[in-house]
Protein backbone atom coordinates (compact mmCIF):
# COMPACT_ATOMS: atom_id res chain seq x y z
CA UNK A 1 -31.01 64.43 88.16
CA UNK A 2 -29.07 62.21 85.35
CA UNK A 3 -27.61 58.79 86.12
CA UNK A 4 -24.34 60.04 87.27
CA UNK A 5 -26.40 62.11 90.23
CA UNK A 6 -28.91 59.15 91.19
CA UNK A 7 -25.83 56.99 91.50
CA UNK A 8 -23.99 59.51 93.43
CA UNK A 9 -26.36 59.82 96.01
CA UNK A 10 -27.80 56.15 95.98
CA UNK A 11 -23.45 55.92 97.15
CA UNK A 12 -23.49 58.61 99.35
CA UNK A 13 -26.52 57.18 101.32
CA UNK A 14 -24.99 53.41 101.99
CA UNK A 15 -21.32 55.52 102.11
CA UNK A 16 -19.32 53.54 104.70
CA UNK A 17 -20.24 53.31 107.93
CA UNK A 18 -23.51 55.31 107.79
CA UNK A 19 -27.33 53.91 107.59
CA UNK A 20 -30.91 55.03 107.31
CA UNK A 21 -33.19 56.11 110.40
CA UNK A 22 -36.48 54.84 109.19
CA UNK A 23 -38.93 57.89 110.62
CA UNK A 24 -41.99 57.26 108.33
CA UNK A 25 -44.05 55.26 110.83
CA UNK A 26 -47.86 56.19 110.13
CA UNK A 27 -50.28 57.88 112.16
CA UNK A 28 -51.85 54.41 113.56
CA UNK A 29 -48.29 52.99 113.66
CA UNK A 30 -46.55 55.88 115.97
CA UNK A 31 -49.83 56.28 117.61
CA UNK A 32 -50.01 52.84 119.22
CA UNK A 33 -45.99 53.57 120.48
CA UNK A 34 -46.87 56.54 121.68
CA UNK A 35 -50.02 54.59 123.41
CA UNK A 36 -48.13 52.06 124.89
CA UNK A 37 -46.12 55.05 126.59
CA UNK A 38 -48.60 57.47 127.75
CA UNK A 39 -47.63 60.00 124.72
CA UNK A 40 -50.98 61.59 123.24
CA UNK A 41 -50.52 61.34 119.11
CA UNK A 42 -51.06 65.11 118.13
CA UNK A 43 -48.90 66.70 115.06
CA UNK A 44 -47.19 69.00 117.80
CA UNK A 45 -46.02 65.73 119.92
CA UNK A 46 -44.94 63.92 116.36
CA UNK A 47 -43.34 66.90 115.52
CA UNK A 48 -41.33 67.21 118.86
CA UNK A 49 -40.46 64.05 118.69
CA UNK A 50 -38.78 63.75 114.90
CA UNK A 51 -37.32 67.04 116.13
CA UNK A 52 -35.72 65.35 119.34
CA UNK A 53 -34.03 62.47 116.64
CA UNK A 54 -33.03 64.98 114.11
CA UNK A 55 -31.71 67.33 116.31
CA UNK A 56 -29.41 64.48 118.09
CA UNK A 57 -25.46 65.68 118.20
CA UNK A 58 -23.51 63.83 115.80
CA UNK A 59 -26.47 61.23 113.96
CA UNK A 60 -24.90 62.35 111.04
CA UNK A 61 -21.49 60.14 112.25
CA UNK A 62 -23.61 57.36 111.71
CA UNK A 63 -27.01 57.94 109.93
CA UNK A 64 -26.67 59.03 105.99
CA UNK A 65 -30.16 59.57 105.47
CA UNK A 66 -33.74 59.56 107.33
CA UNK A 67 -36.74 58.47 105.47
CA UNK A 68 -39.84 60.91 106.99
CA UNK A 69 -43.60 60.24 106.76
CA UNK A 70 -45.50 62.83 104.49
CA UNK A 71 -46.34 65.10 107.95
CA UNK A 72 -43.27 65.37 108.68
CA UNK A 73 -41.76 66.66 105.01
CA UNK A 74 -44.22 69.68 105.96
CA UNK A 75 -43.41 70.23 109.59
CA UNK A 76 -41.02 72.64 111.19
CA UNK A 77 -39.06 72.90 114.52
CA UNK A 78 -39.75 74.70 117.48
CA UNK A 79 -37.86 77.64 116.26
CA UNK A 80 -39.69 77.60 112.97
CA UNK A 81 -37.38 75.95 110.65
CA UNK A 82 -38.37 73.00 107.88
CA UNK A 83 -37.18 70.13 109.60
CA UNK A 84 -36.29 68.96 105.78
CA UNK A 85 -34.36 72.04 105.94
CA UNK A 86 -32.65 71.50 109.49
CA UNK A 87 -31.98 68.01 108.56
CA UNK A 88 -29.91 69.21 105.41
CA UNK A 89 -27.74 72.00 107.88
CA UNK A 90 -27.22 68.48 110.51
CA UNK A 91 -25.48 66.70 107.06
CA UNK A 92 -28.57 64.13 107.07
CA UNK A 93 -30.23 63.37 103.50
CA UNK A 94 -33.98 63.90 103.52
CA UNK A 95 -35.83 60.61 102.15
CA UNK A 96 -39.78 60.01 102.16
CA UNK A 97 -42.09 57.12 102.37
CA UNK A 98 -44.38 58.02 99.26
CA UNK A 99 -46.14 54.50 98.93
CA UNK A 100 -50.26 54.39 100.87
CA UNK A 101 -49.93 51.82 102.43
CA UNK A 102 -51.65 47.71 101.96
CA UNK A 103 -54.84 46.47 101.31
CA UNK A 104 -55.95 42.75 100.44
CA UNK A 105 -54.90 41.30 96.68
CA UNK A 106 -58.19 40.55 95.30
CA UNK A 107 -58.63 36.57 94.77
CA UNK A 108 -55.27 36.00 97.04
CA UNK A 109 -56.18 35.20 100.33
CA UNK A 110 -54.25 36.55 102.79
CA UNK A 111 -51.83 38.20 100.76
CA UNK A 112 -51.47 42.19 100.38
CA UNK A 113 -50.67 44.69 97.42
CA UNK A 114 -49.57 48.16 98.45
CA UNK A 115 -50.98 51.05 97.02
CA UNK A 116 -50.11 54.48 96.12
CA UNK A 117 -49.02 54.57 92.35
CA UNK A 118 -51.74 56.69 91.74
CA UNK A 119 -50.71 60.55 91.19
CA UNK A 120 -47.32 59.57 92.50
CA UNK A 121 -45.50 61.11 89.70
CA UNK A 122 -47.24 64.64 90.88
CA UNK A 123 -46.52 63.82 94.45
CA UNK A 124 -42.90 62.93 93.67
CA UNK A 125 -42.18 66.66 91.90
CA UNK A 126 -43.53 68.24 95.17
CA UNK A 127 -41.24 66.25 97.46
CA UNK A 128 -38.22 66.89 95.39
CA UNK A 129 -39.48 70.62 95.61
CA UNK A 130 -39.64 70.21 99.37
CA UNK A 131 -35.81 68.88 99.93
CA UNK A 132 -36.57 64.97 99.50
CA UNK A 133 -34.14 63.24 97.50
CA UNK A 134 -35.07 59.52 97.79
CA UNK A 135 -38.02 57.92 98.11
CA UNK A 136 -39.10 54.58 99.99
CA UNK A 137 -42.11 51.84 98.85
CA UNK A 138 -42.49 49.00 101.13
CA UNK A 139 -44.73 45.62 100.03
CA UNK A 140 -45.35 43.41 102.26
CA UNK A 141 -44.80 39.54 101.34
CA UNK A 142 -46.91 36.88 103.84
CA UNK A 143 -44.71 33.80 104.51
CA UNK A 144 -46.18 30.53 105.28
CA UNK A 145 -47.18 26.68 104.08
CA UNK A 146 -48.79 27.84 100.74
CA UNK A 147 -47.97 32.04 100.49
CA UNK A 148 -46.15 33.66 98.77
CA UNK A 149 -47.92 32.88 95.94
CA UNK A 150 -46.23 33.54 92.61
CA UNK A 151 -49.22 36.00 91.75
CA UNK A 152 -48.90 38.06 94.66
CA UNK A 153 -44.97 38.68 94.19
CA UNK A 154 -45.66 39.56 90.42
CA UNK A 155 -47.60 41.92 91.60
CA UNK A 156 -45.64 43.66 94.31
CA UNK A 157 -42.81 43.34 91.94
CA UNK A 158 -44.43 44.95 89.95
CA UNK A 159 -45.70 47.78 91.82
CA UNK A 160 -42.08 48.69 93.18
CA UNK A 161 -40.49 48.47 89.61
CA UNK A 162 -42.84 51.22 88.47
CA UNK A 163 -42.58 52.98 91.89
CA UNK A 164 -39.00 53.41 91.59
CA UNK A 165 -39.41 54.23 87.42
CA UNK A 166 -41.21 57.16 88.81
CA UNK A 167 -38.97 58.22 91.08
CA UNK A 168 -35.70 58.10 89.13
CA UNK A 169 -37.64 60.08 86.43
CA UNK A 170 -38.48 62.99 89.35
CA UNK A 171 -34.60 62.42 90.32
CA UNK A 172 -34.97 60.66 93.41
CA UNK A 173 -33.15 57.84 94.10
CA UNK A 174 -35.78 54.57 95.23
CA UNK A 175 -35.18 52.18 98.11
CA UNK A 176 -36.84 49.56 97.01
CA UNK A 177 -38.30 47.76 100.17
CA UNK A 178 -40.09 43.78 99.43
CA UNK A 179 -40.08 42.87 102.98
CA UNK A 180 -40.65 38.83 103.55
CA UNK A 181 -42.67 39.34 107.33
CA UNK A 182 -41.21 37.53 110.30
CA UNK A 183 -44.40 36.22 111.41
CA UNK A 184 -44.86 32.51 111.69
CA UNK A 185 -43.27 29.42 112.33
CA UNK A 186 -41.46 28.86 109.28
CA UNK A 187 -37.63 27.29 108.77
CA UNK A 188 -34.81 28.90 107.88
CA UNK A 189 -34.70 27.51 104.90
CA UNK A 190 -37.93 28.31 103.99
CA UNK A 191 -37.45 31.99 105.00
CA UNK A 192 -34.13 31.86 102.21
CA UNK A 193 -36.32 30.39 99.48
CA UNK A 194 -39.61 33.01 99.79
CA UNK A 195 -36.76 35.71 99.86
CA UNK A 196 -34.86 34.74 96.83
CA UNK A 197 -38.16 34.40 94.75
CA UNK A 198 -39.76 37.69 95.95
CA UNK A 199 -35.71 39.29 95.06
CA UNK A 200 -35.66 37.90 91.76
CA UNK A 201 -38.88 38.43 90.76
CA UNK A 202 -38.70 42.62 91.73
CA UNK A 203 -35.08 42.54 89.94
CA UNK A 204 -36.61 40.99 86.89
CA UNK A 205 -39.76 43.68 87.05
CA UNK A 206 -36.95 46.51 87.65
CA UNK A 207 -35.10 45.38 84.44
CA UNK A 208 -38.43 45.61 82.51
CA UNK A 209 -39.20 48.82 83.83
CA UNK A 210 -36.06 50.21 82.40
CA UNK A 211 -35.19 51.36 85.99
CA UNK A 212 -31.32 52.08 86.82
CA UNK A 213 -29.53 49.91 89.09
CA UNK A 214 -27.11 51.78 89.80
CA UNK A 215 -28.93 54.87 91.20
CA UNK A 216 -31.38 52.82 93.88
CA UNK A 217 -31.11 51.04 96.90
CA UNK A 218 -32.20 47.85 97.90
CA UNK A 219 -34.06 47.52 101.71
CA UNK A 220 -34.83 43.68 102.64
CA UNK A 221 -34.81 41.72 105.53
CA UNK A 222 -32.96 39.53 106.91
CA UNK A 223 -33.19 35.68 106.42
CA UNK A 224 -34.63 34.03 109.38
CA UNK A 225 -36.49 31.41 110.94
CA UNK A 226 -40.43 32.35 111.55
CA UNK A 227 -40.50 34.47 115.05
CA UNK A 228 -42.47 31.66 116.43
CA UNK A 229 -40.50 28.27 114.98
CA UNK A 230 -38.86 26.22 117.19
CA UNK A 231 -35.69 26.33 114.62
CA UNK A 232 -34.29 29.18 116.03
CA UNK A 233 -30.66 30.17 115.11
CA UNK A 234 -27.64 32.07 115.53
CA UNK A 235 -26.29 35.15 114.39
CA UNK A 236 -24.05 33.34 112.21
CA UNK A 237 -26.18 30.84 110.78
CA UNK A 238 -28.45 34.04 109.45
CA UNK A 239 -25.29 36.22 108.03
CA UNK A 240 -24.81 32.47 106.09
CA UNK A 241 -28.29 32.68 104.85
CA UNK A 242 -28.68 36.16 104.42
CA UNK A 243 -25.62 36.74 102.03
CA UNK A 244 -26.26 33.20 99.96
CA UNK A 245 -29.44 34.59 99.24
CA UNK A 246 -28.14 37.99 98.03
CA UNK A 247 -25.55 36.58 96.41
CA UNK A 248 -27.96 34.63 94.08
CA UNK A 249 -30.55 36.94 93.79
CA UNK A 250 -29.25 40.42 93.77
CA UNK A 251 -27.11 42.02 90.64
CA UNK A 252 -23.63 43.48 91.43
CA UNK A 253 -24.65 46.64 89.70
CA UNK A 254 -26.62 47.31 92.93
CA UNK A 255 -24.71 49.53 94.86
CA UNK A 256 -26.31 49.01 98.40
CA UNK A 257 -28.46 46.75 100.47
CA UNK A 258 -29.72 48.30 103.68
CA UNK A 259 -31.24 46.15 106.25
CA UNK A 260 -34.58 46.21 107.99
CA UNK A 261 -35.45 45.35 111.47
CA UNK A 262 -38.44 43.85 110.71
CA UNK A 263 -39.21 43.57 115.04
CA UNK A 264 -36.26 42.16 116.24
CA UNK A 265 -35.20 43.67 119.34
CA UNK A 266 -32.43 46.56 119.26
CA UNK A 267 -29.62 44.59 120.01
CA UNK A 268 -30.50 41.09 118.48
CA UNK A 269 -30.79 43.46 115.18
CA UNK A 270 -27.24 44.77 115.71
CA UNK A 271 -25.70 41.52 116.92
CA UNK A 272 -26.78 39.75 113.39
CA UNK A 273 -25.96 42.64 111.46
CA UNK A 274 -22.51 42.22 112.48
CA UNK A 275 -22.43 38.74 111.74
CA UNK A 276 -23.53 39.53 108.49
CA UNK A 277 -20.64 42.65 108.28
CA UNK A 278 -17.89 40.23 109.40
CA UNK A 279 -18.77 38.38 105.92
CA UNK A 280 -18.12 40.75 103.17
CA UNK A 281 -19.74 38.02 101.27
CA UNK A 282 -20.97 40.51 97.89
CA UNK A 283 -20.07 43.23 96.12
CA UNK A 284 -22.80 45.52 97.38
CA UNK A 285 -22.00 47.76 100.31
CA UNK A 286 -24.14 46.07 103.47
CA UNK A 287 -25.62 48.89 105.92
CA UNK A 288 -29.13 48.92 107.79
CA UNK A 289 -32.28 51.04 107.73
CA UNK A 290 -33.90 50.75 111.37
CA UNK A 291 -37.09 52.31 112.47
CA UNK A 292 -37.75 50.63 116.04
CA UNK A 293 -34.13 49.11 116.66
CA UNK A 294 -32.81 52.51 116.23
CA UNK A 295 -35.74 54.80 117.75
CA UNK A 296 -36.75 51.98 120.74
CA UNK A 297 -34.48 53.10 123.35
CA UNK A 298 -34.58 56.40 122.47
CA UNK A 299 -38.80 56.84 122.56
CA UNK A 300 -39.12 54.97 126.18
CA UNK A 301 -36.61 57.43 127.39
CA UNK A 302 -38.00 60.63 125.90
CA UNK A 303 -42.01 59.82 126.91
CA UNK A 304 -42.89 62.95 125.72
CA UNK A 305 -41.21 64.94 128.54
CA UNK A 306 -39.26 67.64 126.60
CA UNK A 307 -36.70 67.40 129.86
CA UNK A 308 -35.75 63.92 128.78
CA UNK A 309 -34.46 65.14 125.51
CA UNK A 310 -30.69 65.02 126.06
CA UNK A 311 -31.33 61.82 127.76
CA UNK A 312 -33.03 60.06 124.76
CA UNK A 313 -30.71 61.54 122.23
CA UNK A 314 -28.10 60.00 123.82
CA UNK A 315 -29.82 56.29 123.47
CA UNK A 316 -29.98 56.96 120.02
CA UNK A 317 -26.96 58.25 118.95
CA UNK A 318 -25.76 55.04 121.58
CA UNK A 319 -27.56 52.50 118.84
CA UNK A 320 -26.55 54.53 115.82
CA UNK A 321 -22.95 54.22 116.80
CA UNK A 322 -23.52 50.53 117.44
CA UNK A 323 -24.96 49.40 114.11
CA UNK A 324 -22.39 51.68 112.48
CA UNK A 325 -19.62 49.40 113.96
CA UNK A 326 -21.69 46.40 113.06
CA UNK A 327 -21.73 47.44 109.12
CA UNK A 328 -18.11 47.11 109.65
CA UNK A 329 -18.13 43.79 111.49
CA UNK A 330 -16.47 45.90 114.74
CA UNK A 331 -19.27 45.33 117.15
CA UNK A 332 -18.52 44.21 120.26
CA UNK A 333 -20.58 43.18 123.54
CA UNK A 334 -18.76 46.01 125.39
CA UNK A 335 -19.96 48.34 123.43
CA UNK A 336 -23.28 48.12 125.14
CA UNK A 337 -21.45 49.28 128.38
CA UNK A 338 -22.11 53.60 128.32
């Protein structure tokens, strides 16, 4: 794929009013959802599940893409088809989470690296092979008093910059994801000043990496207060925030920023994503990439019961069409009324 063709599809995946349904949880990560639902955590249960949100009548109104887990690039459906494959007949873009996961820094207390860049450019020519054609690598930035340190973003910086060097060279597009965690009690303020460092620092490392803007994606969170500070705002204040920080952190030549949920609730994650889409405050197009705020309503209505299928396709396709209108800064209260 040539720079023409990663910027084509990094465009066709934030294209207007679509976003990303983040289905790459891990085995531990699904597995305690399922848990917490009665849902044993087998590959045919996974499987039946990812079918149920692929298989949903008219995602693809509203969802450009899904990023899958590496179980679920080799899985098929019931009726025996690649669910890469069926995802590609429903107008859906197959992605995949390639990175390993996070493990301490060593000598940074507290803080993580992710891992994975081993034998990733091997693993990347398989998934292309397979249907994939962008890739996701998460790192995972601890906010507090004294973290992030600069160290520890250098070195997630780092990591993603070569991550997506790899992938544009395989001809997948990268969605680059340094996601500033929630947890805590930090400010607002402090939340908009980890962010811009940890943004600047992995668009510095991309530059030095030789890596194309134009043909990746950006995936960050939100700027908000710590989910247990008492400085707790509104959706406005955070769109303010959010797009400031953008704004002096992220290059034009960008050409879309999806959001994460990062554990907000489904509709908290919708109503500020609206108040961000009611800004237009940048030249990047503005669209979301939800795992739980898109899939929550949806798994506690499906509980493994293949009977509640329709039921819990219709939640999601419900939340899908929600955000959609909140990329556009057309959400609307009522529309929580089906």
């Amino acid at each position: 794929m040539n720079a023409a063709d990663l910027a084509a599809t990094a465009g066709a995946l934030v294209a207007p009013p679509k976003g990303l349904l983040a289905a790459d949880e891990s085995f531990p990560t699904i597995g305690k959802r399922f848990e917490a639902l009665g849902i044993p955590s087998t590959p045919e249960t996974r499987r039946a599940y990812r079918e149920m949100l692929f298989t949903t009548p008219g995602l693809a109104d509203s969802i450009s893409g899904a990023i899958l887990f590496d179980e679920t690039m080799n899985q098929t459906t019931a009726a025996g088809v690649p669910l890469v494959e069926m995802l590609w007949q429903q107008g859906i873009m197959p992605g995949i989470k390639v990175d390993a996961g996070t493990m301490l820094l060593p000598g940074f207390p507290g803080e993580k690296i992710t891992s994975g860049l081993d034998g990733l450019r091997e693993r990347l020519a398989a998934y292309r092979e397979l249907g994939a054609r962008f890739t996701k690598w998460r790192a995972v930035i601890v906010l507090d008093e004294c973290r992030p340190t600069a160290g520890a973003i250098e070195a997630n910086a780092h990591a993603l910059a070569r991550f997506a060097a790899l992938s544009q060279e395989a001809g997948l597009v990268p969605v680059v994801e340094p996601e500033v965690l929630m947890d805590g009690n930090h400010s607002l303020a402090r939340c908009e000043e980890a962010t811009r460092a940890t943004l600047q620092a992995v668009f510095a490392a991309l530059f030095t990496q030789r890596v194309l803007l134009e043909g990746m994606l950006l995936k960050t969170g939100m700027v908000l207060p710590g989910a247990d500070s008492p400085e707790q705002v509104d959706a406005a204040a955070v769109a303010e925030a959010t797009i400031r920080c953008l704004r002096r952190a992220v290059p034009a030549a960008v050409p879309g920023i999806v959001f994460l949920s990062g554990g907000q609730g489904d509709v908290v994650a919708t109503e500020r994503l609206d108040a961000i889409g009611r800004t237009r405050g940048g030249p990047w197009r503005l669209s979301f990439s939800y795992g739980r705020a898109l899939q929550d309503a949806a798994m506690k209505t499906w509980r493994g019961a293949a009977g509640n299928a329709a039921a819990a396709q219709a939640a999601l396709a419900h939340r899908a069409r929600c955000n959609a209108a909140a990329c556009r800064g057309e959400y609307t209260a009522a529309m929580e009324q089906r």
